[in-house]
C-alpha atoms as a PDB file:
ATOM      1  CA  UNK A   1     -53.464  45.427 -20.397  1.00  0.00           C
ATOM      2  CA  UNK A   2     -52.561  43.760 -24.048  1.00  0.00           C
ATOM      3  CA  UNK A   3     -51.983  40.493 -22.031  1.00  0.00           C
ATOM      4  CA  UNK A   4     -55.569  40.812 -20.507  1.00  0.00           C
ATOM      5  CA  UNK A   5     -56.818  41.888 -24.179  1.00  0.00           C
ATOM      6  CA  UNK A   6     -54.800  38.578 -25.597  1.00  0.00           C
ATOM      7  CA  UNK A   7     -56.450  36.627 -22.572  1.00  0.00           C
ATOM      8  CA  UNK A   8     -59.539  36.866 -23.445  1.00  0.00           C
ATOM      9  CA  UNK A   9     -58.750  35.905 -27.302  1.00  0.00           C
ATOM     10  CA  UNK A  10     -57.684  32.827 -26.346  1.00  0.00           C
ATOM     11  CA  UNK A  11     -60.717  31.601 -24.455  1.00  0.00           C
ATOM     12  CA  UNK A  12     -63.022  32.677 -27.224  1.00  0.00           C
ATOM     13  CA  UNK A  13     -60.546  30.926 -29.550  1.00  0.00           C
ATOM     14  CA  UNK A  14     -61.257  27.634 -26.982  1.00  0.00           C
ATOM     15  CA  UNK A  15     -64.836  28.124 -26.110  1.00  0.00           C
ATOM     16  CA  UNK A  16     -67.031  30.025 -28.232  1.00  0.00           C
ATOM     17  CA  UNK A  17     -68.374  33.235 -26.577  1.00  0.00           C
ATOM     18  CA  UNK A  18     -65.842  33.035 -23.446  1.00  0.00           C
ATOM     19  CA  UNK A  19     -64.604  34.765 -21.385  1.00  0.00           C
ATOM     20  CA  UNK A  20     -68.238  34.427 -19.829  1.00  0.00           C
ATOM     21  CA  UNK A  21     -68.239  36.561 -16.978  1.00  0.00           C
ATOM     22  CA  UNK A  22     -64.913  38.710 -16.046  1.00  0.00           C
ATOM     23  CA  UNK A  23     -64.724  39.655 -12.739  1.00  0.00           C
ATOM     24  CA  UNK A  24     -62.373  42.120 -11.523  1.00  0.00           C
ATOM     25  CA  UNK A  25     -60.955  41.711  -7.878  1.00  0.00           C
ATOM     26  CA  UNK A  26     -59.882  45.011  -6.065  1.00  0.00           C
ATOM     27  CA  UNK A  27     -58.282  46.058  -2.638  1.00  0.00           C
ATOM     28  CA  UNK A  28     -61.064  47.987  -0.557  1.00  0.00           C
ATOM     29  CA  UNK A  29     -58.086  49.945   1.686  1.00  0.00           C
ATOM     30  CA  UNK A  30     -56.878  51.879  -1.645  1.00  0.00           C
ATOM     31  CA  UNK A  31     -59.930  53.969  -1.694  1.00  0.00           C
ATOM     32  CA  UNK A  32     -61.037  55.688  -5.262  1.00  0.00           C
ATOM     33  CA  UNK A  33     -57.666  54.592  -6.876  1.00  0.00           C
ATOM     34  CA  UNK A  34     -59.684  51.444  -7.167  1.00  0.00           C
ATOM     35  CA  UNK A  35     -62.282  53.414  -9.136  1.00  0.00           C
ATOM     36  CA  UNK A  36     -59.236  54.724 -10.988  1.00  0.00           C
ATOM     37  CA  UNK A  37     -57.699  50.869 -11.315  1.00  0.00           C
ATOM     38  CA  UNK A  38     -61.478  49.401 -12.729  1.00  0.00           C
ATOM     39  CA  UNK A  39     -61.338  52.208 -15.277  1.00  0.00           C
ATOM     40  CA  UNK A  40     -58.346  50.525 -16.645  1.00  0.00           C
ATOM     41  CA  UNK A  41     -59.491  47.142 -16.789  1.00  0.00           C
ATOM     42  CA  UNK A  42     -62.233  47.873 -18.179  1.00  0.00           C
ATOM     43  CA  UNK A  43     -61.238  49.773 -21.206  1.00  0.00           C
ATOM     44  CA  UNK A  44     -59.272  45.904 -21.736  1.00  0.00           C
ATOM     45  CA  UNK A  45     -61.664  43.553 -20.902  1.00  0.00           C
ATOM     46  CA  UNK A  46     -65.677  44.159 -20.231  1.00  0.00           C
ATOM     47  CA  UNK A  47     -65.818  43.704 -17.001  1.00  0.00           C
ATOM     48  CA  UNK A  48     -69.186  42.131 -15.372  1.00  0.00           C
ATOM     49  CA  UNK A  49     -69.218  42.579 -12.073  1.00  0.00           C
ATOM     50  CA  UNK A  50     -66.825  43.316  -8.768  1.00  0.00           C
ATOM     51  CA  UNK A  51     -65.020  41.657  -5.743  1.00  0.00           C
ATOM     52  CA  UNK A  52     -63.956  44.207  -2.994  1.00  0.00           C
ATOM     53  CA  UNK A  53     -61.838  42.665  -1.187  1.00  0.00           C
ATOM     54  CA  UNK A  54     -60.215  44.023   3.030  1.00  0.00           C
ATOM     55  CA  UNK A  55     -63.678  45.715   3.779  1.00  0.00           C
ATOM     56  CA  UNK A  56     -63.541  44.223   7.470  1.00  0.00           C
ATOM     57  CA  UNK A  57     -60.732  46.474   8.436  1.00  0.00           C
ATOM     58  CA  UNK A  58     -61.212  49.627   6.815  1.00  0.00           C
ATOM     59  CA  UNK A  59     -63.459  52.501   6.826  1.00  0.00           C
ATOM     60  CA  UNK A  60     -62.990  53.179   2.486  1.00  0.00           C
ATOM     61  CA  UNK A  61     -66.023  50.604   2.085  1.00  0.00           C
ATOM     62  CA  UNK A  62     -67.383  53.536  -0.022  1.00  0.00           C
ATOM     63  CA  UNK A  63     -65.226  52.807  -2.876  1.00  0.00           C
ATOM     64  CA  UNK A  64     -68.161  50.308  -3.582  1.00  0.00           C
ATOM     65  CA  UNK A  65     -70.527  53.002  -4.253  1.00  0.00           C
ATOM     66  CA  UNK A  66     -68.416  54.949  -6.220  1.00  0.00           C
ATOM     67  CA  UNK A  67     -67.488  52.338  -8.457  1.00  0.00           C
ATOM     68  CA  UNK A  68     -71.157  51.053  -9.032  1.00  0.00           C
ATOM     69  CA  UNK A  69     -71.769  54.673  -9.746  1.00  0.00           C
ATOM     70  CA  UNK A  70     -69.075  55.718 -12.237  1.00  0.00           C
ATOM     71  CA  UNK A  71     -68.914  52.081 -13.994  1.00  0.00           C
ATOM     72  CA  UNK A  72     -72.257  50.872 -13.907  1.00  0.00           C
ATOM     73  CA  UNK A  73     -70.466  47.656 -12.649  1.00  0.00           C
ATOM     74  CA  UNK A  74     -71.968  45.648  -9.783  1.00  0.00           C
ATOM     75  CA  UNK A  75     -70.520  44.610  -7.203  1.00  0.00           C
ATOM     76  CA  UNK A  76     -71.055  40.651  -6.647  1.00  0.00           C
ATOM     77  CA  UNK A  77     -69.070  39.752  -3.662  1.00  0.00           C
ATOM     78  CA  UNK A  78     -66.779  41.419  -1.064  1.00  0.00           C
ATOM     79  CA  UNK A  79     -64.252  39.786   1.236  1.00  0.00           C
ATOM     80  CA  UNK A  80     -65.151  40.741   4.656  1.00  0.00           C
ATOM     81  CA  UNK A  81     -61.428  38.468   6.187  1.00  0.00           C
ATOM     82  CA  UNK A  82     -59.288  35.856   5.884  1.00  0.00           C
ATOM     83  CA  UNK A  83     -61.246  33.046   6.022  1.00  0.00           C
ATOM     84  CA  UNK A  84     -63.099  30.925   3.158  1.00  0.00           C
ATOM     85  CA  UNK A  85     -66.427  31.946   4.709  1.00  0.00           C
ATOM     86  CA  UNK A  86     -65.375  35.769   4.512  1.00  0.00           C
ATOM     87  CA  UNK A  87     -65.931  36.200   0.691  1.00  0.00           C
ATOM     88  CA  UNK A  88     -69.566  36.628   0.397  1.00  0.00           C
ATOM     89  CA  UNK A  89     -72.399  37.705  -1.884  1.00  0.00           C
ATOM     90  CA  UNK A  90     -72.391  41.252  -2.103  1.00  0.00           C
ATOM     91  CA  UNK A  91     -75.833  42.268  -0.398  1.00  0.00           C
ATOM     92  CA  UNK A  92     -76.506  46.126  -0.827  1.00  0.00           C
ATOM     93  CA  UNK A  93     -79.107  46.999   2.315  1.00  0.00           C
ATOM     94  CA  UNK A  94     -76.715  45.011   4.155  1.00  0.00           C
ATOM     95  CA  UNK A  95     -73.828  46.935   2.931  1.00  0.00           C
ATOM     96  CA  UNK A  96     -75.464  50.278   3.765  1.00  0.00           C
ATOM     97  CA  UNK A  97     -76.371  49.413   7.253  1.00  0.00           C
ATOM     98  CA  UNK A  98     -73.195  48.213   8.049  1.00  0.00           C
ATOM     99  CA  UNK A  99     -71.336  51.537   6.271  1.00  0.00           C
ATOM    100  CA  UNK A 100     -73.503  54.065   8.169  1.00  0.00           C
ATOM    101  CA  UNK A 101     -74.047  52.388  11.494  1.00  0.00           C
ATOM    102  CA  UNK A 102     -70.277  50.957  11.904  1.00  0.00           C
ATOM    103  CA  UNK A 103     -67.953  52.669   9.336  1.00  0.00           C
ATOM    104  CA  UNK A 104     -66.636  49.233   8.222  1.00  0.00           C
ATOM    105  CA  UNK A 105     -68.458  45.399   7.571  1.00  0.00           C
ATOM    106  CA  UNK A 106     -67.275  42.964  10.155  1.00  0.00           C
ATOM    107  CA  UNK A 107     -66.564  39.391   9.336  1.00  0.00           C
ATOM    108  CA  UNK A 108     -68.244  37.106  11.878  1.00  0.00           C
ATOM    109  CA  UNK A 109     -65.915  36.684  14.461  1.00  0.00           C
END
């Protein structure tokens, strides 16, 4: 975490204000340790706002709430597959429907 602290030195050092927005990526299939892993990061760096990535495949999509919840983080984007059109903005009536009516999100196949 000191190399994340150091990080962000150095932009500011480069560009006055920076880093401008810190977004931390994390793993939808590991469940609450990702609420557990954003804790961390964010005691480093301030953290703006979240990517949850493997949400197509996985019925832990609830991390997202908990982390939104506990943080006060939002969630930008999730990755929804492998594809460059599978990271998308992070859409929360979408996100609900999808959670309660299918368990997972599904990437358009």
């Amino acid at each position: 975490m000191e190399e994340l602290k150091k990080m962000g030195r150095v932009a500011n050092n480069h560009v006055e204000g920076a880093p401008h927005q810190t977004l931390l990526v994390l793993d939808g299939t590991t469940g609450q340790n990702a609420v557990s892993q954003a804790k961390l990061f964010g005691q480093a760096v301030p953290v703006n706002g979240i990517v949850v990535t493997k949400l197509d495949g996985t019925a832990k999509g609830g991390v997202v709430i908990s982390i939104k919840e506990e943080l006060g983080v939002p969630v930008r984007w999730i990755g929804v597959g492998e594809g460059m059109d599978d990271l998308r903005p992070f859409n929360a009536k979408e996100f609900a429907n999808a959670l309660f009516n299918k368990g997972m999100i599904q990437g358009d196949k």
